[in-house]
C-alpha atoms as a PDB file:
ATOM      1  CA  UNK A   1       0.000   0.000   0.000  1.00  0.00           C
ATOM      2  CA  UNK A   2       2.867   2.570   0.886  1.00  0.00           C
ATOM      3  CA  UNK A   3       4.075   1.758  -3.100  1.00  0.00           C
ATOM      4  CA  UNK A   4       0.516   2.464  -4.341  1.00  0.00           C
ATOM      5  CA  UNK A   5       0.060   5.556  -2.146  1.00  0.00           C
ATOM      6  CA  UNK A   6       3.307   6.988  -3.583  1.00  0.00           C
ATOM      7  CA  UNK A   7       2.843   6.133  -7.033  1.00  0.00           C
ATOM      8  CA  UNK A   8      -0.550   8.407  -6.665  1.00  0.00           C
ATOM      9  CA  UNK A   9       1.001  11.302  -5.005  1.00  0.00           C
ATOM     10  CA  UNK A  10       3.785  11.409  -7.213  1.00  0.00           C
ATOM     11  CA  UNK A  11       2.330  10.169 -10.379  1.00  0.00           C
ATOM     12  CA  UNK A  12       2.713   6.567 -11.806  1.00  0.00           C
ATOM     13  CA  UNK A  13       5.248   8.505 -14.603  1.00  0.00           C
ATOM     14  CA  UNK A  14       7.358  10.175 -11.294  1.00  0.00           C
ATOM     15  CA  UNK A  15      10.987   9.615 -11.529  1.00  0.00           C
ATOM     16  CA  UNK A  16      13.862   9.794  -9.215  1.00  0.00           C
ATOM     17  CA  UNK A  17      15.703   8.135  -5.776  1.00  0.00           C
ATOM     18  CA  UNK A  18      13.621   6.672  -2.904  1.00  0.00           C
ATOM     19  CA  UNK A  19      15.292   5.707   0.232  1.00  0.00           C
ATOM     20  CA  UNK A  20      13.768   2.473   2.586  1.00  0.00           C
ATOM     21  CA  UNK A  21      14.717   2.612   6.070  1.00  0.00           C
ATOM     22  CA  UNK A  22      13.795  -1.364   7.324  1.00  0.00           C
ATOM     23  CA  UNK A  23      13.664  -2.305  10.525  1.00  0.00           C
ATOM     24  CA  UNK A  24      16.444  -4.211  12.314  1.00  0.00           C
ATOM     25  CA  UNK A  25      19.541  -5.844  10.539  1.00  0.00           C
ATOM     26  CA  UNK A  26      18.069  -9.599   9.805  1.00  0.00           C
ATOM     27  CA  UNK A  27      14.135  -8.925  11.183  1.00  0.00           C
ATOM     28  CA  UNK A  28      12.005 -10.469   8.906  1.00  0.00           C
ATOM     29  CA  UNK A  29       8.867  -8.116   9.338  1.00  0.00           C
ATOM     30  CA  UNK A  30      11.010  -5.012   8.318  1.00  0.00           C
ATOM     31  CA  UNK A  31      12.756  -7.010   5.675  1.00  0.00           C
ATOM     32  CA  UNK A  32       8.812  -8.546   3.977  1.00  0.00           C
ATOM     33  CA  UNK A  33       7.743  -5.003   4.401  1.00  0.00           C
ATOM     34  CA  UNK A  34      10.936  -3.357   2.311  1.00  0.00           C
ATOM     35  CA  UNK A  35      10.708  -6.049   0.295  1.00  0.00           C
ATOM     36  CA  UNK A  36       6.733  -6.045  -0.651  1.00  0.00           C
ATOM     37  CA  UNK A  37       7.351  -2.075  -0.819  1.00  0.00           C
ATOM     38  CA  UNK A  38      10.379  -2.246  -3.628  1.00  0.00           C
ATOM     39  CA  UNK A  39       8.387  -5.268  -5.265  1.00  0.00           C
ATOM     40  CA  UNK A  40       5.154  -2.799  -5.566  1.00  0.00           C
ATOM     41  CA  UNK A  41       6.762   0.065  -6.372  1.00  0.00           C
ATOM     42  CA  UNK A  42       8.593  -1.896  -9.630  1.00  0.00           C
ATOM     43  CA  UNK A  43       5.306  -2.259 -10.988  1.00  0.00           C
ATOM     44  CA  UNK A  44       3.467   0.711  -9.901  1.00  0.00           C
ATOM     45  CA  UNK A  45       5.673   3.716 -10.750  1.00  0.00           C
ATOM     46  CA  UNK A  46       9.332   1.973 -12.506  1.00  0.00           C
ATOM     47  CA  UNK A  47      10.815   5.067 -13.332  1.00  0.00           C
ATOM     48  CA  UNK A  48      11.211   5.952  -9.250  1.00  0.00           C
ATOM     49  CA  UNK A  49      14.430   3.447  -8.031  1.00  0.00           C
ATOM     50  CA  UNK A  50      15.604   2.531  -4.702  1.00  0.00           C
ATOM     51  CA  UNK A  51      19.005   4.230  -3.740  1.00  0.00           C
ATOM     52  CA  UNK A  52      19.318   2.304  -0.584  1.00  0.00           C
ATOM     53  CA  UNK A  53      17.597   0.133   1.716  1.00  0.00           C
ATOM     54  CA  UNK A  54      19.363   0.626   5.072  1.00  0.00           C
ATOM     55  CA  UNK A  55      18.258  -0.719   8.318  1.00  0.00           C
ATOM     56  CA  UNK A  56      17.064   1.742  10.643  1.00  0.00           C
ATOM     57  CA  UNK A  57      16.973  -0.460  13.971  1.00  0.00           C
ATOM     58  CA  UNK A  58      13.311   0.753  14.879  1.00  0.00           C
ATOM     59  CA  UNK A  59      14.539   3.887  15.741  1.00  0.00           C
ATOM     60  CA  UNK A  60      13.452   7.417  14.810  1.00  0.00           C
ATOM     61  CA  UNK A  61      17.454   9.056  16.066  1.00  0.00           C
ATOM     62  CA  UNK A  62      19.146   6.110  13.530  1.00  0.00           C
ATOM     63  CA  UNK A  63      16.504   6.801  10.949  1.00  0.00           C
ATOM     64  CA  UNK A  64      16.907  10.468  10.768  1.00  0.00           C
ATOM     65  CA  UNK A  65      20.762  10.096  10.607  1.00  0.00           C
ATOM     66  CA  UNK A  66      20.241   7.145   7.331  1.00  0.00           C
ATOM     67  CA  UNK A  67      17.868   9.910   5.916  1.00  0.00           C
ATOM     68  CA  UNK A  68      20.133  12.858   6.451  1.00  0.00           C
ATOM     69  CA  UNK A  69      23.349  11.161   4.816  1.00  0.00           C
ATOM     70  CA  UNK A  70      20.893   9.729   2.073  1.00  0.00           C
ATOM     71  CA  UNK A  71      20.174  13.126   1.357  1.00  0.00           C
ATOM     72  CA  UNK A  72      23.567  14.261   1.335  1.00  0.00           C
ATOM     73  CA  UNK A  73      24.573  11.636  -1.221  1.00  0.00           C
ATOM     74  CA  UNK A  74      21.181  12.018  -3.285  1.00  0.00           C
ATOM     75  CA  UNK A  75      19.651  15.695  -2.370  1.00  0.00           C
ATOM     76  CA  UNK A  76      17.234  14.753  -5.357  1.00  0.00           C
ATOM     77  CA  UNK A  77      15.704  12.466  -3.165  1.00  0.00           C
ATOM     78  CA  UNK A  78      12.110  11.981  -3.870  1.00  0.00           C
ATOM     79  CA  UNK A  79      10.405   9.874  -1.223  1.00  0.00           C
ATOM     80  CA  UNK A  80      11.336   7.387   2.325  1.00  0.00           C
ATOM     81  CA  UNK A  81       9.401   4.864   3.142  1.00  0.00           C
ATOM     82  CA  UNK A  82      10.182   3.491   6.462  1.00  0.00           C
ATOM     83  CA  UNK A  83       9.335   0.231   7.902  1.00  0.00           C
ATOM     84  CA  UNK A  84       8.021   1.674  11.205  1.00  0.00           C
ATOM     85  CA  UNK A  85       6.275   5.095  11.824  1.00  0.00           C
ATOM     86  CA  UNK A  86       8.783   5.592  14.482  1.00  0.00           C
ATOM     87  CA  UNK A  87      11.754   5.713  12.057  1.00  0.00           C
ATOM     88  CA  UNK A  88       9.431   7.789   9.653  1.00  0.00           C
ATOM     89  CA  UNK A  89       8.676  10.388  12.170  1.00  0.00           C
ATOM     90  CA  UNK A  90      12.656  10.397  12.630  1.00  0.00           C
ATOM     91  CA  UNK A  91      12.910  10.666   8.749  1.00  0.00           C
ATOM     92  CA  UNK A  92       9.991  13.547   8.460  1.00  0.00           C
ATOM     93  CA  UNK A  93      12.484  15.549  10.777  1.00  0.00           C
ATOM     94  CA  UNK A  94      15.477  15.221   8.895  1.00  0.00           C
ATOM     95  CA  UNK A  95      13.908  15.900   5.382  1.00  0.00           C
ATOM     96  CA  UNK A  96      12.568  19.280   7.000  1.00  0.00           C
ATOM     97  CA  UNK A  97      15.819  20.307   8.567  1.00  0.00           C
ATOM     98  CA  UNK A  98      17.504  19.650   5.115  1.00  0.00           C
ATOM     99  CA  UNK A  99      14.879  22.487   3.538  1.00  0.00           C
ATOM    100  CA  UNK A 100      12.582  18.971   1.709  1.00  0.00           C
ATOM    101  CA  UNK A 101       9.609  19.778   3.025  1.00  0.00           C
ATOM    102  CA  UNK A 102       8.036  18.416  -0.574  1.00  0.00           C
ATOM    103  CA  UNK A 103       9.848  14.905   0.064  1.00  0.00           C
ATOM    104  CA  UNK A 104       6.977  12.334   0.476  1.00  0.00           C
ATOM    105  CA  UNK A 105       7.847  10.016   3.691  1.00  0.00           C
ATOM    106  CA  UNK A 106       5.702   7.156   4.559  1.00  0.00           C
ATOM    107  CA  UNK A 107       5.801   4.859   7.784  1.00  0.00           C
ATOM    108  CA  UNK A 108       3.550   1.782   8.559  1.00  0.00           C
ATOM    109  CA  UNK A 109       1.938   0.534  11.300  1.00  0.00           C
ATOM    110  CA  UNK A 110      -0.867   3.622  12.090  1.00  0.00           C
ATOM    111  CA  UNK A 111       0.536   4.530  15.615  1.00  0.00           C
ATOM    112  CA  UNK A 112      -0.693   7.769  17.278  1.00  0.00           C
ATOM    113  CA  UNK A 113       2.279   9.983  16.976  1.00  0.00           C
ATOM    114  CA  UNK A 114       2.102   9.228  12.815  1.00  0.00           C
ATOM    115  CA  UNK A 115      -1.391  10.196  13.105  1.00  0.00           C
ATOM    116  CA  UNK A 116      -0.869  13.494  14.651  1.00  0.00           C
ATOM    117  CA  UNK A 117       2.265  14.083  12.059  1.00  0.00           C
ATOM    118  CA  UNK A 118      -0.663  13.315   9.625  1.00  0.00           C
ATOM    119  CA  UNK A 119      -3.144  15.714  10.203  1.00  0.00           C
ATOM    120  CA  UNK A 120      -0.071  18.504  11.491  1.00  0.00           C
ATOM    121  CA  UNK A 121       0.883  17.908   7.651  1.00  0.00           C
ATOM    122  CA  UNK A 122       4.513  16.162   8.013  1.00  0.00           C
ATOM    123  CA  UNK A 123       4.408  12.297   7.955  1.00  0.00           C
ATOM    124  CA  UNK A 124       2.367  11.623   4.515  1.00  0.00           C
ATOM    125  CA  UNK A 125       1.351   7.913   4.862  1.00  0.00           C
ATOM    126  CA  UNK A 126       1.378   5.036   7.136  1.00  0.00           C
ATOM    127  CA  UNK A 127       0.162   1.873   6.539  1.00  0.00           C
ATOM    128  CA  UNK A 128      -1.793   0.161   9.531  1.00  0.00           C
ATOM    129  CA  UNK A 129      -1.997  -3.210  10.169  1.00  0.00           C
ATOM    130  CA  UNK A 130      -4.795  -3.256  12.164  1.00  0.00           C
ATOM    131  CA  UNK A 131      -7.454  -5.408  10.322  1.00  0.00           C
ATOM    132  CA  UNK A 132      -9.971  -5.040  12.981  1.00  0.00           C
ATOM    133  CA  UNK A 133      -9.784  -0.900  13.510  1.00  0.00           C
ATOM    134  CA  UNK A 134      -9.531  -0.575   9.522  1.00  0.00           C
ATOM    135  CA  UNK A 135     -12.324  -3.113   8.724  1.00  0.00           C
ATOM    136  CA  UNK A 136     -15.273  -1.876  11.368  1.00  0.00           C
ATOM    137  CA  UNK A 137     -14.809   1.480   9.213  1.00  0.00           C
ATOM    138  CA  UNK A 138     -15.583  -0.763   5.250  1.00  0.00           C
ATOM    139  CA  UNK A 139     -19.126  -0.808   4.980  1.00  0.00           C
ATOM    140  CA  UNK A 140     -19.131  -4.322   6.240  1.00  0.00           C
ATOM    141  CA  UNK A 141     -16.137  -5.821   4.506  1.00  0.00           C
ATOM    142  CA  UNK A 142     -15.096  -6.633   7.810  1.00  0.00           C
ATOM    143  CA  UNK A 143     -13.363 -10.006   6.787  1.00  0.00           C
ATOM    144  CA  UNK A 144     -11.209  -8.534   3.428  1.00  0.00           C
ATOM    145  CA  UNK A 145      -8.866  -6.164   4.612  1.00  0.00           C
ATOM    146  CA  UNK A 146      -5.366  -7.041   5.923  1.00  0.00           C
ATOM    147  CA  UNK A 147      -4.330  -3.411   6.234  1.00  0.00           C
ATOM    148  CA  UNK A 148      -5.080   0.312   5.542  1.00  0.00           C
ATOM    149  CA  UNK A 149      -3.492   3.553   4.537  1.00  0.00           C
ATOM    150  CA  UNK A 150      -3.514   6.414   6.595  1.00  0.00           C
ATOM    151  CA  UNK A 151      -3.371   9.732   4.683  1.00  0.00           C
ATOM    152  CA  UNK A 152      -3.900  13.721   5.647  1.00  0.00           C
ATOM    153  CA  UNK A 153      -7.365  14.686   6.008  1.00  0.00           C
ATOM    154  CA  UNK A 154      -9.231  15.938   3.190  1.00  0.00           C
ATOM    155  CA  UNK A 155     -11.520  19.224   2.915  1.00  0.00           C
ATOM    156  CA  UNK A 156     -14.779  18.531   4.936  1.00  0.00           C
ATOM    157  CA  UNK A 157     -13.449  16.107   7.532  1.00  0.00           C
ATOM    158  CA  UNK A 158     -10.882  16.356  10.567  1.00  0.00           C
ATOM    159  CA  UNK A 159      -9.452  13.194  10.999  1.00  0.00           C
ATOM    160  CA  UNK A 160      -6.736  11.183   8.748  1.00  0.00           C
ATOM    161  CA  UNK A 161      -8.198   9.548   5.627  1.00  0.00           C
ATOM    162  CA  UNK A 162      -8.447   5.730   5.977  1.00  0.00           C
ATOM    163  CA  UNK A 163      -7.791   3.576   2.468  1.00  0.00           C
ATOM    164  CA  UNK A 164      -8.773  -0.263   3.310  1.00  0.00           C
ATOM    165  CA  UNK A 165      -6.455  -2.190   0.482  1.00  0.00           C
ATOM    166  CA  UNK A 166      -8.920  -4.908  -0.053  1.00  0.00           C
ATOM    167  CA  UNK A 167     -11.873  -2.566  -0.311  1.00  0.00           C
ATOM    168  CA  UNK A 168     -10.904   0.004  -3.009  1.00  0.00           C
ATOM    169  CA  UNK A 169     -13.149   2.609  -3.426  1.00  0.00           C
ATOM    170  CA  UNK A 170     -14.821   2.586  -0.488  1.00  0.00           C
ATOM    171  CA  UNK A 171     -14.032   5.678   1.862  1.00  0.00           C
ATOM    172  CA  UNK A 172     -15.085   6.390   5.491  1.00  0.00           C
ATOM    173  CA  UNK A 173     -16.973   8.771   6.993  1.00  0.00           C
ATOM    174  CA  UNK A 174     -16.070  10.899  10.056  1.00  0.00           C
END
């Protein structure tokens, strides 16, 4: 979903470097999520290529220092995704000290802090894993979504917007 979400705010045509920040050296949960996200992104926007996948420990201090060096070596940089919205919130802060306020960072895993960066218009995305929270808000679909994508809010509501993946289309209320 983070791969989908970018190729949409960017544009499927978008070009340039995107920096993943995975979890611990050797975890498999940050290593299937920076995996699924470089897998997506090949086929969803191909022109936008993967300068480094570097692990970030779970840590927002060690993910803004692998964002800040990224963008020292590649100040083109276009997006992060990060494995954990910790280690987004980490990268958000180093993009914005750098002057990239336009960089598009994305975290997973829906936590309240990425929420607030959310609607406070820093953190871009995070994808939650939290079948139950994201289904109870799909119309019913309760039993098809395995996680949803948290974006700003849009013009008439308050809260983050909430994209289930298995129930496209389909958009809450608040």
């Amino acid at each position: 979903m983070g791969a989908d979400y970018l190729a949409s705010a960017l544009g499927k045509d978008a070009k340039g470097p995107v920096l993943v920040i995975d979890g611990m050296s050797g975890n498999v949960t940050g290593a299937k999520r920076a995996h699924g996200f470089a897998e997506e992104l090949k086929k969803k926007a191909p022109g936008l290529n993967i300068v480094a996948s570097l692990p970030g420990e779970w840590d927002s201090l060690k993910a803004s220092d692998i964002a800040n060096d990224t963008l020292q070596r590649n100040p083109d940089l276009v997006a992060i995704f990060c494995a954990n919205d910790d280690m987004a919130l980490g990268a958000v802060e180093a993009a914005r000290a750098a002057g990239k306020d336009k960089l598009v960072v994305i975290g997973v895993d829906g936590t309240q802090s990425a929420l607030k960066s959310i609607e406070a218009g820093r953190l871009n995305a995070s994808v939650a894993q939290l079948p139950y929270r994201c289904c109870r808000r799909c119309s019913g679909h309760t039993r098809s979504c395995s996680s949803c994508l948290l974006t700003p809010p849009t013009r008439g509501h308050s809260s983050p917007k909430l994209w289930p993946s298995a129930c496209q289309g389909l958009r809450w209320r608040s």
